[in-house]
N, C-alpha and C. Protein backbone atom coordinates (compact mmCIF):
# COMPACT_ATOMS: atom_id res chain seq x y z
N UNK A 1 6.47 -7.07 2.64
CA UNK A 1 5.08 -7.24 2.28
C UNK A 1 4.28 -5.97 2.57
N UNK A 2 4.64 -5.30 3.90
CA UNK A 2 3.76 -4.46 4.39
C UNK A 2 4.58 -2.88 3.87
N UNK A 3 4.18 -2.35 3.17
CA UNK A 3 5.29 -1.35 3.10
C UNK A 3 5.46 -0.55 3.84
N UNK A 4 6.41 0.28 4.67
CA UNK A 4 6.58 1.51 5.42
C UNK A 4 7.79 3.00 4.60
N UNK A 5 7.64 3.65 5.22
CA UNK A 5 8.49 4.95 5.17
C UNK A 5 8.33 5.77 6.65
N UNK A 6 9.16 5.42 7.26
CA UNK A 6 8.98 5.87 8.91
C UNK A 6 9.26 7.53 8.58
N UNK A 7 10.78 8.14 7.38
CA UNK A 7 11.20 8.86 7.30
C UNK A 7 10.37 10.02 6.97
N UNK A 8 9.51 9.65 5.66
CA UNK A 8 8.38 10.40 5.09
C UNK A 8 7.42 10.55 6.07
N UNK A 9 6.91 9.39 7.12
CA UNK A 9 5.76 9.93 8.05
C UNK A 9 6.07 11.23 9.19
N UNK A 10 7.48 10.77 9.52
CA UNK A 10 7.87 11.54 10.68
C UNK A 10 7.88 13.46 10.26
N UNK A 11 8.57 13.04 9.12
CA UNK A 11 8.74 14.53 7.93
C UNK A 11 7.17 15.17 8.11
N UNK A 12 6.06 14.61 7.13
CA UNK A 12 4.84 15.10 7.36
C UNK A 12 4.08 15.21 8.65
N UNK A 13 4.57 14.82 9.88
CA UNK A 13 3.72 14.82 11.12
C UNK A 13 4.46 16.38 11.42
N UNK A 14 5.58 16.19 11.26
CA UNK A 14 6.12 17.91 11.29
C UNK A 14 5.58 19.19 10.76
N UNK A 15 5.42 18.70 9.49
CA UNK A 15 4.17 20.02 8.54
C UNK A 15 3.38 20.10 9.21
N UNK A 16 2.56 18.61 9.71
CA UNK A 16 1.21 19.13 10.05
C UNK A 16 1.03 19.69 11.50
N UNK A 17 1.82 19.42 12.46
CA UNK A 17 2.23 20.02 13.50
C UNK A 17 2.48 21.48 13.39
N UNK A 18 3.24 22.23 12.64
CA UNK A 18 3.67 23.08 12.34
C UNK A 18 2.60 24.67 12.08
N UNK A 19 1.56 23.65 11.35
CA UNK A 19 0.17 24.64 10.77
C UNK A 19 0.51 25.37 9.44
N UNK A 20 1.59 25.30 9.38
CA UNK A 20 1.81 26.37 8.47
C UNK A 20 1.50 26.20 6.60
N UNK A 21 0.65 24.36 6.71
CA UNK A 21 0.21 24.13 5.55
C UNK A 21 -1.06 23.59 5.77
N UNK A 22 -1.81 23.09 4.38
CA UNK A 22 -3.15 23.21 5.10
C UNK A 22 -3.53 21.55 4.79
N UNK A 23 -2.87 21.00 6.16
CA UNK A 23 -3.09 19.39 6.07
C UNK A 23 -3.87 18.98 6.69
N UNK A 24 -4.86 18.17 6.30
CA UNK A 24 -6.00 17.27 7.41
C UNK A 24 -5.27 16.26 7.76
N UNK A 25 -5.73 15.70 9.17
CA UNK A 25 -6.29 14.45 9.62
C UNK A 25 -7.37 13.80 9.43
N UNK A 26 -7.16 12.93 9.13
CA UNK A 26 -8.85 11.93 8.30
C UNK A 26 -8.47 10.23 9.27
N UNK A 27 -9.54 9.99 9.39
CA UNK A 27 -9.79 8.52 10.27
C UNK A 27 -10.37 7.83 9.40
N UNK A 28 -10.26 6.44 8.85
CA UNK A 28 -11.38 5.52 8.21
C UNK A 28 -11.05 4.25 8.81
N UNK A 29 -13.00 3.88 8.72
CA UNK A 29 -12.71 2.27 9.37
C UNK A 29 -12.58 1.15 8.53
N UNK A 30 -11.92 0.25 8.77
CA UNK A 30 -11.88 -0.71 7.85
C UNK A 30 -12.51 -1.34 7.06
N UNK A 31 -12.22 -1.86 5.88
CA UNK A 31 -12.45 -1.91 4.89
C UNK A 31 -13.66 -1.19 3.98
N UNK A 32 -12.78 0.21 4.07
CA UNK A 32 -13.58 1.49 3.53
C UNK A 32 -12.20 1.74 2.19
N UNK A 33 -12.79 1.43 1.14
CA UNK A 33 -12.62 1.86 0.13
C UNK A 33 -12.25 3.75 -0.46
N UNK A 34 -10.94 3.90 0.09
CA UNK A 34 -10.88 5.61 0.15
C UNK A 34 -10.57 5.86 -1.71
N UNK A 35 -10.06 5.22 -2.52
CA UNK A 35 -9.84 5.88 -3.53
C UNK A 35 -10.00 4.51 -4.29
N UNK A 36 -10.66 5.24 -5.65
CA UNK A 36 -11.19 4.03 -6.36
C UNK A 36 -10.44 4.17 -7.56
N UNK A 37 -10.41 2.78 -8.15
CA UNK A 37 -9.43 3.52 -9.82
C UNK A 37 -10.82 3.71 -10.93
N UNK A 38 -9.85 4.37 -11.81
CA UNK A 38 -10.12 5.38 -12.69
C UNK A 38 -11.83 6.05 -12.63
N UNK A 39 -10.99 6.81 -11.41
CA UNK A 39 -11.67 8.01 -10.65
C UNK A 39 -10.80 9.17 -10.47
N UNK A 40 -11.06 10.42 -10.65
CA UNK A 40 -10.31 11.75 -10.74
C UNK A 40 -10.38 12.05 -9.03
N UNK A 41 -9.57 11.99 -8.22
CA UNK A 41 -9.43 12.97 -7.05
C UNK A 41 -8.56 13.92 -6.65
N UNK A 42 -8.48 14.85 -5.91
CA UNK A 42 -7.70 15.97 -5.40
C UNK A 42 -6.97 15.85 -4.06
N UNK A 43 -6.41 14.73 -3.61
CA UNK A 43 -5.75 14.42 -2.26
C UNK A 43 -4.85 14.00 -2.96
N UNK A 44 -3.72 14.13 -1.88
CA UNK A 44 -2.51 12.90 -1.54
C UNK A 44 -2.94 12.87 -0.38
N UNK A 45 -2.21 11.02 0.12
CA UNK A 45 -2.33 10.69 1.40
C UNK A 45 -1.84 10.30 1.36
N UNK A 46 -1.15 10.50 2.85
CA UNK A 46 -0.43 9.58 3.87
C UNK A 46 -0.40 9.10 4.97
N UNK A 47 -0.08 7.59 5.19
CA UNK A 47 -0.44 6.45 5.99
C UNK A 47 0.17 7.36 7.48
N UNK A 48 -0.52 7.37 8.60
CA UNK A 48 0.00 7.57 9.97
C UNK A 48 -0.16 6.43 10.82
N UNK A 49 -1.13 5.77 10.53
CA UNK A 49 -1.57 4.84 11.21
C UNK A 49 -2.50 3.75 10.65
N UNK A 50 -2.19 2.28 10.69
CA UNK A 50 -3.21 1.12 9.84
C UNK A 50 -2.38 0.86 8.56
N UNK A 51 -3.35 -0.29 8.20
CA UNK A 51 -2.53 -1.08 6.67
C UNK A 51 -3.66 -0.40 5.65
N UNK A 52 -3.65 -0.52 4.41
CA UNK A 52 -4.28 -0.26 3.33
C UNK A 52 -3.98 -1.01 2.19
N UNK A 53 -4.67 -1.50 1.01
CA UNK A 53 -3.61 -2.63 -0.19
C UNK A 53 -4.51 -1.69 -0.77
N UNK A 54 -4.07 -2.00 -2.12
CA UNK A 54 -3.65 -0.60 -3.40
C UNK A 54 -3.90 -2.27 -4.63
N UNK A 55 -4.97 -1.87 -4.92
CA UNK A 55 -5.22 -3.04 -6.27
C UNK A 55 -5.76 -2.51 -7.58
N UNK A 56 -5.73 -3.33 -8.17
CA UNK A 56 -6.28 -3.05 -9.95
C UNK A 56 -7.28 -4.30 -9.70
N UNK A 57 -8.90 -3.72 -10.05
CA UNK A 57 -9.80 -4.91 -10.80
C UNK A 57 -9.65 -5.08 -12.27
N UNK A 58 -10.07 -6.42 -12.15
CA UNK A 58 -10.14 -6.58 -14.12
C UNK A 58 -11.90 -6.31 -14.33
N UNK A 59 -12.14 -6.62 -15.64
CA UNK A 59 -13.42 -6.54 -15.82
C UNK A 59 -14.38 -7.22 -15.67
N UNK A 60 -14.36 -8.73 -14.63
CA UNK A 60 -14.58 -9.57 -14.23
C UNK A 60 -14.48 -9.46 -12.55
N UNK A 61 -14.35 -8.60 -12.22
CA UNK A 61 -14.37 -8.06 -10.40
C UNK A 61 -13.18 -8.26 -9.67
N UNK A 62 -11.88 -9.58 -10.31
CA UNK A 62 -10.64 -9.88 -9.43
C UNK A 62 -10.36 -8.42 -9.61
N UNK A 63 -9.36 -9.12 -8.55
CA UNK A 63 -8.32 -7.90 -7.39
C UNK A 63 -6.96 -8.51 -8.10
N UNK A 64 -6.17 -8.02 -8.33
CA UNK A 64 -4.84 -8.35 -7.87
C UNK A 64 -4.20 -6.62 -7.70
N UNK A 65 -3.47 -7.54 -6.00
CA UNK A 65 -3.34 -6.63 -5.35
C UNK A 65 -1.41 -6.13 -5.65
N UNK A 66 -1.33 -4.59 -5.99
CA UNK A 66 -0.29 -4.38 -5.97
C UNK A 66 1.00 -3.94 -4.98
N UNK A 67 -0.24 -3.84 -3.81
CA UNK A 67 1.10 -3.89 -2.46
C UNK A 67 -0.16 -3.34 -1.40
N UNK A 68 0.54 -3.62 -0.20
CA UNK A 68 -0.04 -3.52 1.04
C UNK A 68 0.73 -2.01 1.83
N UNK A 69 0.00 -1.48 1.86
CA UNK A 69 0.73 0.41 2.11
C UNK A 69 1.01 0.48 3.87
N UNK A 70 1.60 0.66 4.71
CA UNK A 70 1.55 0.72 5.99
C UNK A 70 1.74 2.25 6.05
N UNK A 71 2.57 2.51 7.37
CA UNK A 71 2.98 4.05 8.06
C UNK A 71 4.09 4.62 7.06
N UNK A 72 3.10 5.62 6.61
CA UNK A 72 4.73 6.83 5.61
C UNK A 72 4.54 6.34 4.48
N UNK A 73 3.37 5.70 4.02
CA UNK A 73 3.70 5.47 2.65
C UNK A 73 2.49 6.28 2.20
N UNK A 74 3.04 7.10 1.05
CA UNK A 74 1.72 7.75 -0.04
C UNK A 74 0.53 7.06 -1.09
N UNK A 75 -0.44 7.55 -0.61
CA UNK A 75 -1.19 7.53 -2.18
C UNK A 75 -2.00 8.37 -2.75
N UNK A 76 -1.57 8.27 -3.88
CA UNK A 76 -2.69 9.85 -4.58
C UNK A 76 -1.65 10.23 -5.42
N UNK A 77 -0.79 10.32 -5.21
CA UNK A 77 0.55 11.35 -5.77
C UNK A 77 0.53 10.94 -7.16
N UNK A 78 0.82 9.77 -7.99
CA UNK A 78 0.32 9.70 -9.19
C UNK A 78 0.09 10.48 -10.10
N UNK A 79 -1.29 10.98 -9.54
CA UNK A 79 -2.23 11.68 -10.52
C UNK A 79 -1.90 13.25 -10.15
N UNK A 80 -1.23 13.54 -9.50
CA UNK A 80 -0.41 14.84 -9.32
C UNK A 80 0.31 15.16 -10.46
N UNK A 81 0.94 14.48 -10.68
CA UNK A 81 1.83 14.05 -12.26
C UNK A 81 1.35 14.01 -13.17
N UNK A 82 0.88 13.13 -13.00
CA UNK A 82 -0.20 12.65 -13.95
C UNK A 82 -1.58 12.64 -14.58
N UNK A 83 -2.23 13.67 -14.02
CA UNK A 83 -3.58 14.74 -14.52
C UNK A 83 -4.07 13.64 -14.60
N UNK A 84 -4.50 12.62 -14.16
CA UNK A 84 -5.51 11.55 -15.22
C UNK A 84 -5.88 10.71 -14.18
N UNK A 85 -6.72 9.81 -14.27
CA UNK A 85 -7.62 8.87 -13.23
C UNK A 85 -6.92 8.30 -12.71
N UNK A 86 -7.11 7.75 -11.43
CA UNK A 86 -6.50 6.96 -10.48
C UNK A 86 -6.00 5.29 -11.38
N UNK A 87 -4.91 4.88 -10.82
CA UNK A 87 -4.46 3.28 -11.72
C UNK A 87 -5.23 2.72 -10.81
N UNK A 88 -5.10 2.59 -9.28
CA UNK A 88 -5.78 1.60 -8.39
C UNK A 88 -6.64 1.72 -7.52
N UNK A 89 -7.53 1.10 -6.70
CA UNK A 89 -8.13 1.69 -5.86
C UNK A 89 -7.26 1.37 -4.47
N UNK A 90 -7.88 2.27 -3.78
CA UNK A 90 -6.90 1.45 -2.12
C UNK A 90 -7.94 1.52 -1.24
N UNK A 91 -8.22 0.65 -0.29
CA UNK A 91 -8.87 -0.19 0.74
C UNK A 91 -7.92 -0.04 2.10
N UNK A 92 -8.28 0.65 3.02
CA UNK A 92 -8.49 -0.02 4.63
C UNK A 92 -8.61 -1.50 4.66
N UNK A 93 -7.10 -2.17 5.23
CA UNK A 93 -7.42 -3.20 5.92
C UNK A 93 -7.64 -3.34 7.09
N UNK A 94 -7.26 -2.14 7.96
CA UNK A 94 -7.63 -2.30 9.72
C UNK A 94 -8.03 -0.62 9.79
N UNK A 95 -8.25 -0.17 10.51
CA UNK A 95 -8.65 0.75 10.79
C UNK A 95 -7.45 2.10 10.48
N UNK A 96 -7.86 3.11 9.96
CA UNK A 96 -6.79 3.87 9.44
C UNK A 96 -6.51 5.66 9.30
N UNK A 97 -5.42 6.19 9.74
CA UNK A 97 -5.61 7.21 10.20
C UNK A 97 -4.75 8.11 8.92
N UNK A 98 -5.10 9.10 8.66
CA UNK A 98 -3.77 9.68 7.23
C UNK A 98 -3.95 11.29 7.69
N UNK A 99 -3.12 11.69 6.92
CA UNK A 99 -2.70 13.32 6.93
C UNK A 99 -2.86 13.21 5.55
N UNK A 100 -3.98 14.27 4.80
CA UNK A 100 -4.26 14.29 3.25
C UNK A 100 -3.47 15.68 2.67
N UNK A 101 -3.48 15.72 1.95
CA UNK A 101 -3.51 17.41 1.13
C UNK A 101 -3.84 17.54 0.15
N UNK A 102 -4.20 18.32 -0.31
CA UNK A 102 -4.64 18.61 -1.88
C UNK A 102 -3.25 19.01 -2.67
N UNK A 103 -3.84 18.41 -4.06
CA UNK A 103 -3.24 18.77 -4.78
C UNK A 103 -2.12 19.75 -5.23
N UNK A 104 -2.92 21.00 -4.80
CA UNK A 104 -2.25 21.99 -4.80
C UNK A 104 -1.25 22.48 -3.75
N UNK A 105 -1.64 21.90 -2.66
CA UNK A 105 -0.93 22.03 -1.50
C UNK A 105 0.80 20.90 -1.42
N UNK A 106 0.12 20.48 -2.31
CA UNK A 106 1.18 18.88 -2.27
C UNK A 106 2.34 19.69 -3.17
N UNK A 107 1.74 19.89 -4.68
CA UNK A 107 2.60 20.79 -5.88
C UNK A 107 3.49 21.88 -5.18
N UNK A 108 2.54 22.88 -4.15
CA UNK A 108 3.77 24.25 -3.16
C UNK A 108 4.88 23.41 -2.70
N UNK A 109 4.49 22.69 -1.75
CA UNK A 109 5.59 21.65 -0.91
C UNK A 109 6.39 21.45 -1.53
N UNK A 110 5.99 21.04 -2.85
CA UNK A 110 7.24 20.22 -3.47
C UNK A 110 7.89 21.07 -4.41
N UNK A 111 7.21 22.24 -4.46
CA UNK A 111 8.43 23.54 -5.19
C UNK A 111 9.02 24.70 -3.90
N UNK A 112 8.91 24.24 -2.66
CA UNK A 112 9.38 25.30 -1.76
C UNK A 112 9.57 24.53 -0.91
N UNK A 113 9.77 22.93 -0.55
CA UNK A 113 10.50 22.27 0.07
C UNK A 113 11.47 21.19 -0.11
N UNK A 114 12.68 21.60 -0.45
CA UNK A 114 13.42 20.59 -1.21
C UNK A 114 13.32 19.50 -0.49
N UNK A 115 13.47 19.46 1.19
CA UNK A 115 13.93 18.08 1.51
C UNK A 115 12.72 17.22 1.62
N UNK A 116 11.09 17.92 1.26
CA UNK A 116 10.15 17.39 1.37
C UNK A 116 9.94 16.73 -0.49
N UNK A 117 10.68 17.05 -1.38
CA UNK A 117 10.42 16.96 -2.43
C UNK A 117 11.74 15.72 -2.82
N UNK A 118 12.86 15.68 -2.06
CA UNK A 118 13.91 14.64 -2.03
C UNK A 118 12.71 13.34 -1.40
N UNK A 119 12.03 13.18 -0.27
CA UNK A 119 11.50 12.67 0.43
C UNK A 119 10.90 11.76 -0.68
N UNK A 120 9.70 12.39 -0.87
CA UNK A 120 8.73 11.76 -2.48
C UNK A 120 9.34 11.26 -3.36
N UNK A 121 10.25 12.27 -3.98
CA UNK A 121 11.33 11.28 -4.95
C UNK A 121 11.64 10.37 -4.93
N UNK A 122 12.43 9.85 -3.52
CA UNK A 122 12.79 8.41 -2.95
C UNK A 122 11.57 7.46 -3.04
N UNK A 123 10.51 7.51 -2.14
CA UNK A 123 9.27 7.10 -2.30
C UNK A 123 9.23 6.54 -3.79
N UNK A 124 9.31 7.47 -4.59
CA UNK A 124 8.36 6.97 -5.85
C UNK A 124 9.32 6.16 -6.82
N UNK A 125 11.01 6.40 -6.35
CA UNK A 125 11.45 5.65 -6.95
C UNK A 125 11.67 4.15 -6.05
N UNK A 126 11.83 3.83 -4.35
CA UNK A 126 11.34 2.99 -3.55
C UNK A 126 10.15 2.35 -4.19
N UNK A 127 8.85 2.81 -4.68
CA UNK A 127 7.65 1.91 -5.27
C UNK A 127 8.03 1.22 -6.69
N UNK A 128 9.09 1.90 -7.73
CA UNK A 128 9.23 1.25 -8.72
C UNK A 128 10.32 0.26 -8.44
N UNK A 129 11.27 0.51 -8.15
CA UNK A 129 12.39 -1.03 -7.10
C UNK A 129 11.16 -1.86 -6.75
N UNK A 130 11.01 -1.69 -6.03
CA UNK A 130 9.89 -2.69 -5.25
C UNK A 130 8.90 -3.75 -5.64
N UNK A 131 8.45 -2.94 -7.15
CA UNK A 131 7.80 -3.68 -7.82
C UNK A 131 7.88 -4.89 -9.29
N UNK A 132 9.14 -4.80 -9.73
CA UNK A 132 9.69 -5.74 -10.21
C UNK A 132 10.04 -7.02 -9.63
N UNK A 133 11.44 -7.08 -8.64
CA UNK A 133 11.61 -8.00 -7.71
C UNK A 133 10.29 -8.71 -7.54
N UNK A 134 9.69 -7.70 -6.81
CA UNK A 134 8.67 -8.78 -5.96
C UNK A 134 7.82 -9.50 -7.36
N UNK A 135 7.33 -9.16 -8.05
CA UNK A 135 6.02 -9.50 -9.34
C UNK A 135 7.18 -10.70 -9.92
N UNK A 136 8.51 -10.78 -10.11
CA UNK A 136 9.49 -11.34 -10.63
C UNK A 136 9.53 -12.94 -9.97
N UNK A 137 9.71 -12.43 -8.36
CA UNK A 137 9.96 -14.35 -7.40
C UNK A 137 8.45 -14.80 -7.41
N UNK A 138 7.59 -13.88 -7.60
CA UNK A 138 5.71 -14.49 -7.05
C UNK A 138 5.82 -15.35 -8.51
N UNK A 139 6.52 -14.80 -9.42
CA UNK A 139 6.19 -16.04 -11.35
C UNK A 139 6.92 -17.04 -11.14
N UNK A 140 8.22 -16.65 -10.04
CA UNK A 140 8.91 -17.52 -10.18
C UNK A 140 9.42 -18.58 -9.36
N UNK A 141 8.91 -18.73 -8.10
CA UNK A 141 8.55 -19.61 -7.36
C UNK A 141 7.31 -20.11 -6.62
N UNK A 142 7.50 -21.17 -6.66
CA UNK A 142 6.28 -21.97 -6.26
C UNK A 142 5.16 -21.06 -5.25
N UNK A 143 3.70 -21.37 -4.26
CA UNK A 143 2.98 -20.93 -3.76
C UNK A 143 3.72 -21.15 -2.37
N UNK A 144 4.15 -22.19 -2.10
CA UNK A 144 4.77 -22.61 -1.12
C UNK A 144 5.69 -21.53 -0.56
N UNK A 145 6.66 -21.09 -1.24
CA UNK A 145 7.81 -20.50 -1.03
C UNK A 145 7.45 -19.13 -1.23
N UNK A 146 6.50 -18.48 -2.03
CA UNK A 146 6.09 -17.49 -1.85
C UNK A 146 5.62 -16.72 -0.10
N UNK A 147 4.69 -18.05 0.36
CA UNK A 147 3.75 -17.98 1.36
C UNK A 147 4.94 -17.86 2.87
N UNK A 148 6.42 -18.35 2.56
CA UNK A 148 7.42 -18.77 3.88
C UNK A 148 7.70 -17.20 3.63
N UNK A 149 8.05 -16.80 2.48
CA UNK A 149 8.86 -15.43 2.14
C UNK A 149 8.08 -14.55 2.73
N UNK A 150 6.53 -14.62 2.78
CA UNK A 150 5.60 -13.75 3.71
C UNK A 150 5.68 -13.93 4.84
N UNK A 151 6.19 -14.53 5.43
CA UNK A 151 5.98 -15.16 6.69
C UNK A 151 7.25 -14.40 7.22
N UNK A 152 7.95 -14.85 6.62
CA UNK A 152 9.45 -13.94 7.49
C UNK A 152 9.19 -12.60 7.40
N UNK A 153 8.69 -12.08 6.39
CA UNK A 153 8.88 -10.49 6.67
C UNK A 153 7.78 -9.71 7.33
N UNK A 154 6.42 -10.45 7.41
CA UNK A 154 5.41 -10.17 8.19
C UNK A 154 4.60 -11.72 9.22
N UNK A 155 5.21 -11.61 10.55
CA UNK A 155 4.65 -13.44 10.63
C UNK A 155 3.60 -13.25 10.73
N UNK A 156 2.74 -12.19 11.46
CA UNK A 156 1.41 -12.16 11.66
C UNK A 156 0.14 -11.72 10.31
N UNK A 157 0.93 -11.68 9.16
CA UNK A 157 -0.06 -12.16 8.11
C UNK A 157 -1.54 -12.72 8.18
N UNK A 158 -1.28 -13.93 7.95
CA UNK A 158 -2.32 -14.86 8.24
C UNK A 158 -3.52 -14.13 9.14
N UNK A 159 -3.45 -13.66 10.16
CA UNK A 159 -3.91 -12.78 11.53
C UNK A 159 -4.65 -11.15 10.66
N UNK A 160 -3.77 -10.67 10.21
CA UNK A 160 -4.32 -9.46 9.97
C UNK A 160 -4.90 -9.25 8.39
N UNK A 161 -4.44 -10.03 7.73
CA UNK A 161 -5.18 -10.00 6.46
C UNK A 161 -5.43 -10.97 5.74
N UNK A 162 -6.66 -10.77 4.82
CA UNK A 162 -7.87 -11.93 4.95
C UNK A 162 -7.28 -13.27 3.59
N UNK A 163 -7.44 -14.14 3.72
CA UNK A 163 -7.31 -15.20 2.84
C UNK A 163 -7.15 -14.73 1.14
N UNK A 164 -8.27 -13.84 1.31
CA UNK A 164 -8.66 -13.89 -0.19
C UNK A 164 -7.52 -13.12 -0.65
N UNK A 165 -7.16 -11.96 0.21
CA UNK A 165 -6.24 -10.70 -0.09
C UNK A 165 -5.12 -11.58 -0.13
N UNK A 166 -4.57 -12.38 0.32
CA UNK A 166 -3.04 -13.02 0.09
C UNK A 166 -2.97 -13.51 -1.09
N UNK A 167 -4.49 -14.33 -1.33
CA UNK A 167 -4.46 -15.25 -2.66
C UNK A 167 -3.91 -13.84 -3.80
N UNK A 168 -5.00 -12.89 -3.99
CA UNK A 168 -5.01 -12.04 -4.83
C UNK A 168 -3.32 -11.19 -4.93
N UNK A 169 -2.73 -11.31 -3.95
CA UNK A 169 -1.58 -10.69 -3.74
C UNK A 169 -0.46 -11.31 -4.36
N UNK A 170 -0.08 -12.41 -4.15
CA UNK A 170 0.66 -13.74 -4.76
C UNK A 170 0.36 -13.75 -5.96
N UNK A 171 -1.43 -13.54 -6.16
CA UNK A 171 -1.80 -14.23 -7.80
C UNK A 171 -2.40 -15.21 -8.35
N UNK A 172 -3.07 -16.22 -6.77
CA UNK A 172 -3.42 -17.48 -6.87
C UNK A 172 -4.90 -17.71 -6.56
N UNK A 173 -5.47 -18.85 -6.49
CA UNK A 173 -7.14 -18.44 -6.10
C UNK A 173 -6.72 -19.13 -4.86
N UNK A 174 -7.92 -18.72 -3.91
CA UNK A 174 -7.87 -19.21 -2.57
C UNK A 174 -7.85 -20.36 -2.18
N UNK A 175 -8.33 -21.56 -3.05
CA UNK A 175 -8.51 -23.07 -2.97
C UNK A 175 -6.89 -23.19 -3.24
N UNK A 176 -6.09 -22.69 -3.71
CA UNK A 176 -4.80 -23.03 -3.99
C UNK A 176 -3.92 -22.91 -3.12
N UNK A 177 -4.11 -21.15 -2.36
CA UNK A 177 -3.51 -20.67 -0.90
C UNK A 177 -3.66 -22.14 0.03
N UNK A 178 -4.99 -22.00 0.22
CA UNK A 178 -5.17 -23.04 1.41
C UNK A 178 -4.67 -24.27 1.12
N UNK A 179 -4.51 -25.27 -0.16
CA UNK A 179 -4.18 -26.36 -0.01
C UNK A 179 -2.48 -26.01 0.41
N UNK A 180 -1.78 -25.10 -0.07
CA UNK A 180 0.06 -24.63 0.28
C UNK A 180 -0.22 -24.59 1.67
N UNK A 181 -1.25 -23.47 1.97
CA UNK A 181 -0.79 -23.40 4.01
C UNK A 181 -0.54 -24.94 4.42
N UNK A 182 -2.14 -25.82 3.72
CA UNK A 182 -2.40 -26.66 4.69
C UNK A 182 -1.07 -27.80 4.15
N UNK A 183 -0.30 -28.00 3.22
CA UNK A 183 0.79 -28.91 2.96
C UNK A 183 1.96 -28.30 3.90
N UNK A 184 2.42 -27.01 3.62
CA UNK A 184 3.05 -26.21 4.65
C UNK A 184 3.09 -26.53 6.07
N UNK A 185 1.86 -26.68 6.32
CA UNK A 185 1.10 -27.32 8.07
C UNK A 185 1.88 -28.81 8.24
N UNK A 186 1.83 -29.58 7.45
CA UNK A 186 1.77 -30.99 7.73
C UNK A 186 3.26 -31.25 7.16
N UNK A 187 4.22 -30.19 6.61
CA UNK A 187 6.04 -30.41 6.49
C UNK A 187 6.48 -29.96 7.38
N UNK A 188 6.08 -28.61 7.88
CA UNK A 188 6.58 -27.78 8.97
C UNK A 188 6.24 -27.37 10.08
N UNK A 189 6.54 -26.76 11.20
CA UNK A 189 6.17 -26.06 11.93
C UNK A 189 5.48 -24.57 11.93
N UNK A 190 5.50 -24.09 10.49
CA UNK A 190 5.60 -22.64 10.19
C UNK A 190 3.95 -22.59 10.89
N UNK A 191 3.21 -23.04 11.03
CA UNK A 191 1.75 -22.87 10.85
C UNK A 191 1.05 -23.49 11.87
């Protein structure tokens, strides 16, 4: 649910340790909206510390959310590639710490550091795996079974992120979440 890359964080805490590129540290508090979609920016970032979810609005204000970003995972990189506006926006869910770079700084790295450019690669092909499967069992099983499958891989869910964000995550409206927890509650112990 929560995504990580311990490998990619540990890699970039090294650059930025190092000095020898020109990486910030940036702090934001929660639920601060750092990158909005289709908006042009000049960062990549990466997660050091805190959760973040990465969504698409429709033209009607829903969210559906395309993943929940933890430690070592990028965003920005995209539009590195891809010259063109952001697909999603991403949101601070708890308080959150990143190592940014620009654009240009990101492009050197990745033509004068192979194992930093193997790194991303993985990453970006890790986000496309990732996103089939999961969009695949949320059509294809019930709310119920969706909500246990969260539970095992993050139990403290419920705790750190908000109702609405699960509904939107799954795909469901919140009157729907809550009636699954609360049937969930009254079969099992999970709750």
């Amino acid at each position: 649910m929560i995504r990580t890359n311990p490998e990619l964080t540990s890699y970039v805490k090294k650059l930025f340790v190092s000095g020898l590129y020109e990486i910030v540290e940036e702090k934001f508090p929660s639920k601060h909206r750092i990158i909005e979609q289709d908006r042009r920016y000049n960062k990549v970032y990466f997660i050091t510390e805190g959760i973040t979810k990465c969504y698409i609005s429709d033209e009607n204000g829903r969210e559906f959310i395309q993943e929940f970003l933890g430690d070592g995972m990028e965003f920005g990189e995209l539009e590195v590639f891809s010259k063109k506006y952001t697909i999603c926006s991403v949101e601070s869910i708890t308080p959150l710490k990143v190592l940014s770079i620009s654009h240009s700084g990101f492009n050197e790295l990745l033509e004068t550091d192979s194992h930093f450019n193997r790194l991303i690669m993985k990453a970006l092909a890790d986000k496309i795996r990732y996103k089939a499967p999961r969009h695949s069992y949320q059509h294809s099983y019930p709310i119920e079974d969706n909500i246990i499958q969260l539970k095992k891989v993050f139990p403290e869910f419920t705790e750190v992120i908000s109702k609405r964000d699960i509904a939107n995550y799954i795909g469901v409206t919140v009157r729907s979440l809550n009636r699954a927890l609360k049937e969930l509650k009254t079969k099992t112990d999970l709750y």
